[in-house]
Protein backbone atom coordinates (compact mmCIF):
# COMPACT_ATOMS: atom_id res chain seq x y z
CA UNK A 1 -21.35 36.85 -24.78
CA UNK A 2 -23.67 35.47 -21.77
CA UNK A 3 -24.12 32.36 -24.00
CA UNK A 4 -20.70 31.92 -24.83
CA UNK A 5 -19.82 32.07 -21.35
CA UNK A 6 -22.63 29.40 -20.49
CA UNK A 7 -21.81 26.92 -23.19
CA UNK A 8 -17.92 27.28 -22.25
CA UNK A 9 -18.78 26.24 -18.33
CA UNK A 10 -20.74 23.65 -19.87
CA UNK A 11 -17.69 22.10 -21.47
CA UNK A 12 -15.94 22.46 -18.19
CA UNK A 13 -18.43 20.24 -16.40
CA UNK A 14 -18.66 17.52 -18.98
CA UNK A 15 -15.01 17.35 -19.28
CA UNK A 16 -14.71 17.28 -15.29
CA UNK A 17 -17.47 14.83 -15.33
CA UNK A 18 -15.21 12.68 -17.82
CA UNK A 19 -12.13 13.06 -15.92
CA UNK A 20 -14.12 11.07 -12.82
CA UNK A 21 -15.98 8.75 -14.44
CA UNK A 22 -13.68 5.66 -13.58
CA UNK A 23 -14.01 6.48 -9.93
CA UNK A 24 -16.82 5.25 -7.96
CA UNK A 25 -18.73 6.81 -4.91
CA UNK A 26 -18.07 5.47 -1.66
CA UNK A 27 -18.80 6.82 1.86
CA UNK A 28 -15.79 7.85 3.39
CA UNK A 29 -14.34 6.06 6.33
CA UNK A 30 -10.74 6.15 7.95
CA UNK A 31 -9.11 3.07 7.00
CA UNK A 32 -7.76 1.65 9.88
CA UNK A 33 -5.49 -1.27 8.06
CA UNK A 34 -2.56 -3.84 8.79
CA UNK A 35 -0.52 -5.63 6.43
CA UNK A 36 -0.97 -9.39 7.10
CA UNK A 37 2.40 -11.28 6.42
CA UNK A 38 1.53 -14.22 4.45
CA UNK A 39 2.53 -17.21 6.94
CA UNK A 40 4.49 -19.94 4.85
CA UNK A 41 1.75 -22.51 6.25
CA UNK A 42 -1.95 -22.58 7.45
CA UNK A 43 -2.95 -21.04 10.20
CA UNK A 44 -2.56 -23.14 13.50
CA UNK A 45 -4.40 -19.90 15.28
CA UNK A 46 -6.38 -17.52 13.67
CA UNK A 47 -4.73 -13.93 13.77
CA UNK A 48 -8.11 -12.34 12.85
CA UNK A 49 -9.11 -12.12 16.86
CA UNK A 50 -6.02 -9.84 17.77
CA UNK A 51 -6.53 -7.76 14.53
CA UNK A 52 -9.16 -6.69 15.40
CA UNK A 53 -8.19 -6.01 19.23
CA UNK A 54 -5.89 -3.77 18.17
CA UNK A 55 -9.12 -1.43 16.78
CA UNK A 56 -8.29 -2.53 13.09
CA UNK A 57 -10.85 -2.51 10.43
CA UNK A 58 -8.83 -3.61 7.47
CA UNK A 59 -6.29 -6.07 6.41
CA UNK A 60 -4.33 -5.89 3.35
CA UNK A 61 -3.58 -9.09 1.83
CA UNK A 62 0.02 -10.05 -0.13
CA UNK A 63 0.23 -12.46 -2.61
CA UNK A 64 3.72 -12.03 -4.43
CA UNK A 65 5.33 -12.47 -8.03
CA UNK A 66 8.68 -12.85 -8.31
CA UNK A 67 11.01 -10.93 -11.19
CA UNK A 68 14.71 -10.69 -11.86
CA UNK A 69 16.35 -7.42 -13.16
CA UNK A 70 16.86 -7.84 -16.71
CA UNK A 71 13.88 -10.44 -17.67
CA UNK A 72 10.95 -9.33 -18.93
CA UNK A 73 8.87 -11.82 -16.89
CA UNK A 74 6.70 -11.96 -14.09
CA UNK A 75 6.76 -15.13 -12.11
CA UNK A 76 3.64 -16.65 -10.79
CA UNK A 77 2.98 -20.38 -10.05
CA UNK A 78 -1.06 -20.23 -9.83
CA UNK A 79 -1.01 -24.23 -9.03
CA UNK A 80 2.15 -25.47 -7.41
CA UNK A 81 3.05 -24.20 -3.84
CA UNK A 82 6.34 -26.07 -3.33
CA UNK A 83 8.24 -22.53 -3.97
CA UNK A 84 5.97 -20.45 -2.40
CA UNK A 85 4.68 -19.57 0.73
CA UNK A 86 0.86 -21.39 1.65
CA UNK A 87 -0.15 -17.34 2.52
CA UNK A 88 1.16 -15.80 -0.94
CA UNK A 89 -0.58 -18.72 -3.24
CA UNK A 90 -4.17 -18.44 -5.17
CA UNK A 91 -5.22 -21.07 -1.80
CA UNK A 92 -3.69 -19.61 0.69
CA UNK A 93 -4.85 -15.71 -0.49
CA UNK A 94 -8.26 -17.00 -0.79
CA UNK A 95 -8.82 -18.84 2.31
CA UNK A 96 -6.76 -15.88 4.31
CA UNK A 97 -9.75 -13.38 2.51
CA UNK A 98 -12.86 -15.52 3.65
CA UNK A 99 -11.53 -15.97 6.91
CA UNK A 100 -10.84 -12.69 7.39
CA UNK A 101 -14.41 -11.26 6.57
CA UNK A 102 -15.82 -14.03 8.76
CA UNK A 103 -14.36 -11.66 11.48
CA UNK A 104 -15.87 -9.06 9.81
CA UNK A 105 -12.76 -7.11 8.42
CA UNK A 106 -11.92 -5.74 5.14
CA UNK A 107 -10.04 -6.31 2.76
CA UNK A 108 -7.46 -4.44 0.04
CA UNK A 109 -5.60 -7.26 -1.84
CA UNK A 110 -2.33 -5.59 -2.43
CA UNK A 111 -0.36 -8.25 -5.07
CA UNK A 112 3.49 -7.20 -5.06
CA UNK A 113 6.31 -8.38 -6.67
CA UNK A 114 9.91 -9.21 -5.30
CA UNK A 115 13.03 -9.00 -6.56
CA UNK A 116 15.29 -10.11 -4.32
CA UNK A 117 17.82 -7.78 -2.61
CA UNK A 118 17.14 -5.04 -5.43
CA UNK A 119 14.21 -2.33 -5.49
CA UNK A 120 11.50 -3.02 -7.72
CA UNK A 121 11.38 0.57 -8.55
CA UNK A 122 14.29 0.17 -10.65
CA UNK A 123 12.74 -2.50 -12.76
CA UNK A 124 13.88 -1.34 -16.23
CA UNK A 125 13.74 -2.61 -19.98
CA UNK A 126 16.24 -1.12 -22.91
CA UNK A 127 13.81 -2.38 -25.49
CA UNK A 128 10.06 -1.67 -26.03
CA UNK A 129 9.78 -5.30 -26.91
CA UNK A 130 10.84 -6.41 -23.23
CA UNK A 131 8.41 -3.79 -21.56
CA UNK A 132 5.34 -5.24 -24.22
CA UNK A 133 6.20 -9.14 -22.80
CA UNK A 134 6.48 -7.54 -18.94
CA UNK A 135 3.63 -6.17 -19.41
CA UNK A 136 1.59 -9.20 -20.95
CA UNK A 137 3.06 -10.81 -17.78
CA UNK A 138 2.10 -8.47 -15.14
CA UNK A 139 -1.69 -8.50 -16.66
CA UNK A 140 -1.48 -11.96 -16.48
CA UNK A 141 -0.46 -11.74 -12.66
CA UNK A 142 -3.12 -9.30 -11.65
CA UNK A 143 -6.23 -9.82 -13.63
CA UNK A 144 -7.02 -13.02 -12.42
CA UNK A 145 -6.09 -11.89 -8.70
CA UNK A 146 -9.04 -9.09 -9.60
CA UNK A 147 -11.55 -11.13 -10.53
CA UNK A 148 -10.48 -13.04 -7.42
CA UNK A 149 -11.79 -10.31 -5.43
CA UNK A 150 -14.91 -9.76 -7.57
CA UNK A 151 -15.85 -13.02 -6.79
CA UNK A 152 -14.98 -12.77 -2.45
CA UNK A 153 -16.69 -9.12 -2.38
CA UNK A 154 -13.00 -7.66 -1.62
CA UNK A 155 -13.47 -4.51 -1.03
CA UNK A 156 -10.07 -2.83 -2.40
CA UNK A 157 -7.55 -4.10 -4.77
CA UNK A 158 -4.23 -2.18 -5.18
CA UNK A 159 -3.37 -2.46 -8.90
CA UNK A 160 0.68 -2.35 -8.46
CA UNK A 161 3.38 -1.31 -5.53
CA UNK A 162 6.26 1.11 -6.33
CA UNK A 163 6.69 0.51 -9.70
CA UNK A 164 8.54 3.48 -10.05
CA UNK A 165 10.41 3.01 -14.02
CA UNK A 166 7.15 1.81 -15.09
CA UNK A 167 4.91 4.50 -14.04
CA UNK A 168 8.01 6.80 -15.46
CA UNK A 169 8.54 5.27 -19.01
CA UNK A 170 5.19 3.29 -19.67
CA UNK A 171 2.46 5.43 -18.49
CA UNK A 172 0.27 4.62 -21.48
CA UNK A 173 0.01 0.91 -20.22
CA UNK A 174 -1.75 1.45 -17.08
CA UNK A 175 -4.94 3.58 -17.87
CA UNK A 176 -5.45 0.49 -20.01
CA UNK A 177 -4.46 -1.79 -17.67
CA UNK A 178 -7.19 0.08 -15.30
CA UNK A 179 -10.04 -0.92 -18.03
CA UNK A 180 -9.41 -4.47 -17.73
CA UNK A 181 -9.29 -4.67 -14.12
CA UNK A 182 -12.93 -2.36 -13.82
CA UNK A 183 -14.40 -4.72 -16.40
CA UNK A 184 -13.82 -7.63 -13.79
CA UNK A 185 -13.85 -6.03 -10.20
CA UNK A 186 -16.50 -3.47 -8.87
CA UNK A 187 -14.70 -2.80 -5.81
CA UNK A 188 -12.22 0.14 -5.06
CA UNK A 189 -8.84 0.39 -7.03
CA UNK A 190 -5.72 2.19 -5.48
CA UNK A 191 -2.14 2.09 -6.36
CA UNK A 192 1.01 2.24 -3.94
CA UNK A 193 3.45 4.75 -5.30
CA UNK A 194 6.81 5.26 -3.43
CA UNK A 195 6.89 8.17 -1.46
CA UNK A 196 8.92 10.22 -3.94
CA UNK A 197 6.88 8.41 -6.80
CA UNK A 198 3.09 9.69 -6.52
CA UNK A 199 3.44 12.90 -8.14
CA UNK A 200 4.58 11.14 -11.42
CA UNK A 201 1.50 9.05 -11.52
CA UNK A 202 -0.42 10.54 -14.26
CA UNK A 203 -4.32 8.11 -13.91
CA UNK A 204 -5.29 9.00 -10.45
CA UNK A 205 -8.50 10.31 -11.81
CA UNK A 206 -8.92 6.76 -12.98
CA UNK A 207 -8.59 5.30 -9.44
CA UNK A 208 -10.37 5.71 -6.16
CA UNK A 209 -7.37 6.63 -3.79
CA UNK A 210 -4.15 8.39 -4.08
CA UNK A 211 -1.95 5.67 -2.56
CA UNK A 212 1.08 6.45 -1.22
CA UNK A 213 3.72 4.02 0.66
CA UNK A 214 4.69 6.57 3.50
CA UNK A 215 8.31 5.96 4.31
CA UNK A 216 8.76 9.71 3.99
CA UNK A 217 12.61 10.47 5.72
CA UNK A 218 11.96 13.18 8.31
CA UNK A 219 14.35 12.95 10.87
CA UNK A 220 17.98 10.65 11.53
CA UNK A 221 17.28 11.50 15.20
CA UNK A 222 18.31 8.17 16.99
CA UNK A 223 16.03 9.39 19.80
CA UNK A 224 13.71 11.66 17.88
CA UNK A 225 10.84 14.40 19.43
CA UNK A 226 7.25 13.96 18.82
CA UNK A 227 6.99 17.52 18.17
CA UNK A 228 9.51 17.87 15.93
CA UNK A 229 8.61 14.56 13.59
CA UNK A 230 5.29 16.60 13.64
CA UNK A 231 7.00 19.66 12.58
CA UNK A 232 8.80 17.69 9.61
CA UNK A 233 5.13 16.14 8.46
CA UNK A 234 3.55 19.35 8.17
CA UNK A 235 5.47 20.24 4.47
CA UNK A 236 4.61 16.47 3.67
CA UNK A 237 0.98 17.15 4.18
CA UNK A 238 0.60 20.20 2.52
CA UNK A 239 2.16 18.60 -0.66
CA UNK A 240 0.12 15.97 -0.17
CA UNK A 241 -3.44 18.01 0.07
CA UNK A 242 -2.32 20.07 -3.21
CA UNK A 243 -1.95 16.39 -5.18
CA UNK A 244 -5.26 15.88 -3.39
CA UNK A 245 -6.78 18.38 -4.59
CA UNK A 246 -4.92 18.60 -8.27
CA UNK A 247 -7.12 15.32 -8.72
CA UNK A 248 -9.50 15.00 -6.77
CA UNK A 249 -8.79 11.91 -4.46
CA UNK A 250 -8.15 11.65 -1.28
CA UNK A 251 -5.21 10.22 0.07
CA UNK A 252 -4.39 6.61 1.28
CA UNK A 253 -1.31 5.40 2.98
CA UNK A 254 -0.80 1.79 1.29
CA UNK A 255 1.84 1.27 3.58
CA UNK A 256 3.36 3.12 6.66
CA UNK A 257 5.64 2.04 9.47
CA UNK A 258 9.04 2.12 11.20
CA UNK A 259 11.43 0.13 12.21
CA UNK A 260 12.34 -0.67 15.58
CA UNK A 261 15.77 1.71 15.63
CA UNK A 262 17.80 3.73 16.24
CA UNK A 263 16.98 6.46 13.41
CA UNK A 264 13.65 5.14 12.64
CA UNK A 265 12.37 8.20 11.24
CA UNK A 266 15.34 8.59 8.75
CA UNK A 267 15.52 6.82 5.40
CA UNK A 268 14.33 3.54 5.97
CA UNK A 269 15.45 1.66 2.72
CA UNK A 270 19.24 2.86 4.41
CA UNK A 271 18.98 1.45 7.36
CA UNK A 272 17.21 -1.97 6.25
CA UNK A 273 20.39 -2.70 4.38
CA UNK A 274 21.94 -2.37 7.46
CA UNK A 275 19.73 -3.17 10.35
CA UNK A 276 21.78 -6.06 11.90
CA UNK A 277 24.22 -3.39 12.88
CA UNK A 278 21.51 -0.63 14.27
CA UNK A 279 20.70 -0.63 17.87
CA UNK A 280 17.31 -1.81 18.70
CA UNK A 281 15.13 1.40 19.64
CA UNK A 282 11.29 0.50 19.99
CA UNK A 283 10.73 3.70 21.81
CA UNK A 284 12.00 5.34 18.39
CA UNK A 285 9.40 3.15 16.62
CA UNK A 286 6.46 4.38 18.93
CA UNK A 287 7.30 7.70 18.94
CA UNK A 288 7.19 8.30 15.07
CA UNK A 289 3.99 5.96 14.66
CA UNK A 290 2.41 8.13 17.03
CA UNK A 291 3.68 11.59 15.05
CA UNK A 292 2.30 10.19 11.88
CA UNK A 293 -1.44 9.32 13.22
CA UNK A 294 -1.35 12.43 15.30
CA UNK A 295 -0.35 14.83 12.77
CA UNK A 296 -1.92 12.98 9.41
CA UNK A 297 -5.52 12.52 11.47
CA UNK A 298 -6.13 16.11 11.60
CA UNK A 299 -6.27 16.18 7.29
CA UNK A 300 -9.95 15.43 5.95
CA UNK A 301 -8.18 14.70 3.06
CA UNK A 302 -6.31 11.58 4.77
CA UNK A 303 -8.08 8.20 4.58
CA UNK A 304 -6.03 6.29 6.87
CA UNK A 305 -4.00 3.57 6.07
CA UNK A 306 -2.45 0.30 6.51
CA UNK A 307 0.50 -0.56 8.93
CA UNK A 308 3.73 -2.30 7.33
CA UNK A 309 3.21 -5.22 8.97
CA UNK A 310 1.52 -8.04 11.12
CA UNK A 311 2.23 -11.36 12.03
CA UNK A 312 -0.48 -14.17 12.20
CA UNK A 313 2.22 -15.90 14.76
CA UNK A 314 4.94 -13.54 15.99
CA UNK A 315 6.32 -16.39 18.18
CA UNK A 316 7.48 -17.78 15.04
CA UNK A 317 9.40 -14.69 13.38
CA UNK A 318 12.64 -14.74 11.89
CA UNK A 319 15.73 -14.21 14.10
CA UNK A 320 17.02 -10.95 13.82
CA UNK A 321 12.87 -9.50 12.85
CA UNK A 322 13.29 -8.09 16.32
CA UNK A 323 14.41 -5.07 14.89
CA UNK A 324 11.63 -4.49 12.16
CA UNK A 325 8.69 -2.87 11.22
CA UNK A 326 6.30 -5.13 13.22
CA UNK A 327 4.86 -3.50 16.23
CA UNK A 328 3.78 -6.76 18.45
CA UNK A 329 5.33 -7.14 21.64
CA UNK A 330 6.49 -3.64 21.48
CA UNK A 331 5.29 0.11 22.81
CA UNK A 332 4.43 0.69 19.28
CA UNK A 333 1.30 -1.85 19.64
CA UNK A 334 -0.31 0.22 21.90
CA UNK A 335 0.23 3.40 20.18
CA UNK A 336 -1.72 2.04 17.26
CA UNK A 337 -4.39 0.28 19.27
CA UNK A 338 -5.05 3.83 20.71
CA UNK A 339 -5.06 5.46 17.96
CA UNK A 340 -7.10 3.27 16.05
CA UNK A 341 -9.72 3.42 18.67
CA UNK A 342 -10.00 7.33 17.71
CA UNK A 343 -10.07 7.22 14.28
């Protein structure tokens, strides 16, 4: 019976050992990140001198595809740049990347795709057919953006962002998708899943972080309380350290932020559709940027994360970007710089 008992705990570890043999060993650090927007033309000033005043340690880096609802294609010029921003080409991502480690950050390259005004979580196909050619189209997108990274010692590549039907209907095409991107990059893999998305992922034992885009609604407040935002993470967290634990991994916010609202705490996707009409509130924005580090800091299993989003040249922002997720210029900046200096 002893025996029995022996060789079954054997089995245990072998299969455990299987279960984590696509992840790799790194020493843990807080990841203290932005999201650089990629600026439609070379940089006339380098924005790698006030990343890393405000106490950051990583950048995550954008290039985008572009897809329409309906067609089973991803977009991706890799040579001409006349409909695409000089930050989001092959160019542009690669000279961004060196210049960037020249200051001595880090570096996840996060490619995303856009699809105009509509989610890319609802990206759907009827026909298997359609999802077989998206898929051909995505690897074709990412792989070479992988061995990009290989090649620039990049130290984390994010493998897809909220790709919320896929992950749903197809999950058979990204273990494999996985293999191809380890065979050409040696760095770290993550993926981004929505914040009501990362429990249906089903290969985090095949990555190195649980990534998780952190727009989680907790309160419609227009003024909200610290202690009460903190309150409403503390159920976030907990679900959080049991998918943690379920696999293994710790936890990485691919993206987190607010926007500069009234409300800011509520559902964000709500009030970007609307955010001409909102009230501009950056107090609202501080105030839940500083609930999130506070609260999500005190978890061992929480690896940090990166802030949705930075400008290389604020001056030159959009009208109406007042209002968004950016902290620069605003009480939110601060926050982060202080709370980047703890972590």
């Amino acid at each position: 019976m002893r025996l029995v008992i022996c060789i079954f705990i054997y089995f245990l570890f072998i299969s455990a050992q299987c279960q984590n043999k696509s992840a790799q060993i790194f020493p843990k650090e807080t990841i203290k990140g932005l999201t650089l927007v990629a600026p439609p033309k070379p940089f006339s000033n380098s924005p790698f001198d006030s990343i890393r005043g405000m106490n950051s340690s990583w950048i995550a880096v954008v290039p985008y595809a572009f897809c329409k609802i309906g067609e089973p294609v991803v977009h991706f010029d890799h040579h001409k740049q006349d409909h695409r921003w000089w930050g989001e080409g092959r160019p542009g991502v690669q000279e961004t990347i060196m210049q960037a480690k020249s200051k001595g950050l880090k570096i996840m390259l996060k490619p995303q795709i856009w699809v105009g005004k509509e989610w890319i979580g609802n990206l759907n196909f009827q026909k298997v057919e359609d999802w077989e050619k998206w898929e051909a189209s995505y690897e074709d997108f990412i792989i070479p953006f992988a061995k990009m990274a290989d090649s620039l010692s990049v130290e984390m590549v994010c493998i897809g962002t909220e790709l919320k039907s896929s992950i749903k209907y197809r999950p058979g095409f990204w273990p494999k998708l996985i293999s191809k991107i380890r065979h050409v990059y040696k760095g770290r893999l993550t993926y981004a899943a929505n914040w009501d998305e990362y429990e249906l992922v089903k290969f985090w034992n095949k990555l190195d972080y649980i990534g998780v885009d952190a727009y989680f609604p907790l309160s419609d407040d227009p003024h909200p309380d610290i202690n009460k935002l903190m309150s409403a993470w503390e159920p976030v967290m907990m679900q959080l350290s049991k998918t943690s634990k379920k696999h293994q991994r710790p936890i990485l916010f691919t993206e987190y932020g607010y926007l500069s609202v009234d409300g800011s705490g509520g559902k964000t996707w709500e009030l970007e559709a609307s955010l001409a009409s909102r009230n501009y509130n950056p107090d609202a924005q501080a105030t839940c940027l500083n609930a999130l580090l506070a609260c999500c800091s005190k978890y061992e299993f929480w690896h940090g994360g990166f802030l949705w989003k930075w400008y290389d040249n604020p001056s030159q922002m959009r009208r109406g970007l007042e209002k968004d997720h950016s902290p620069q210029g605003k009480p939110a900046e601060e926050v982060v710089r202080k709370w980047y200096a703890k972590l």
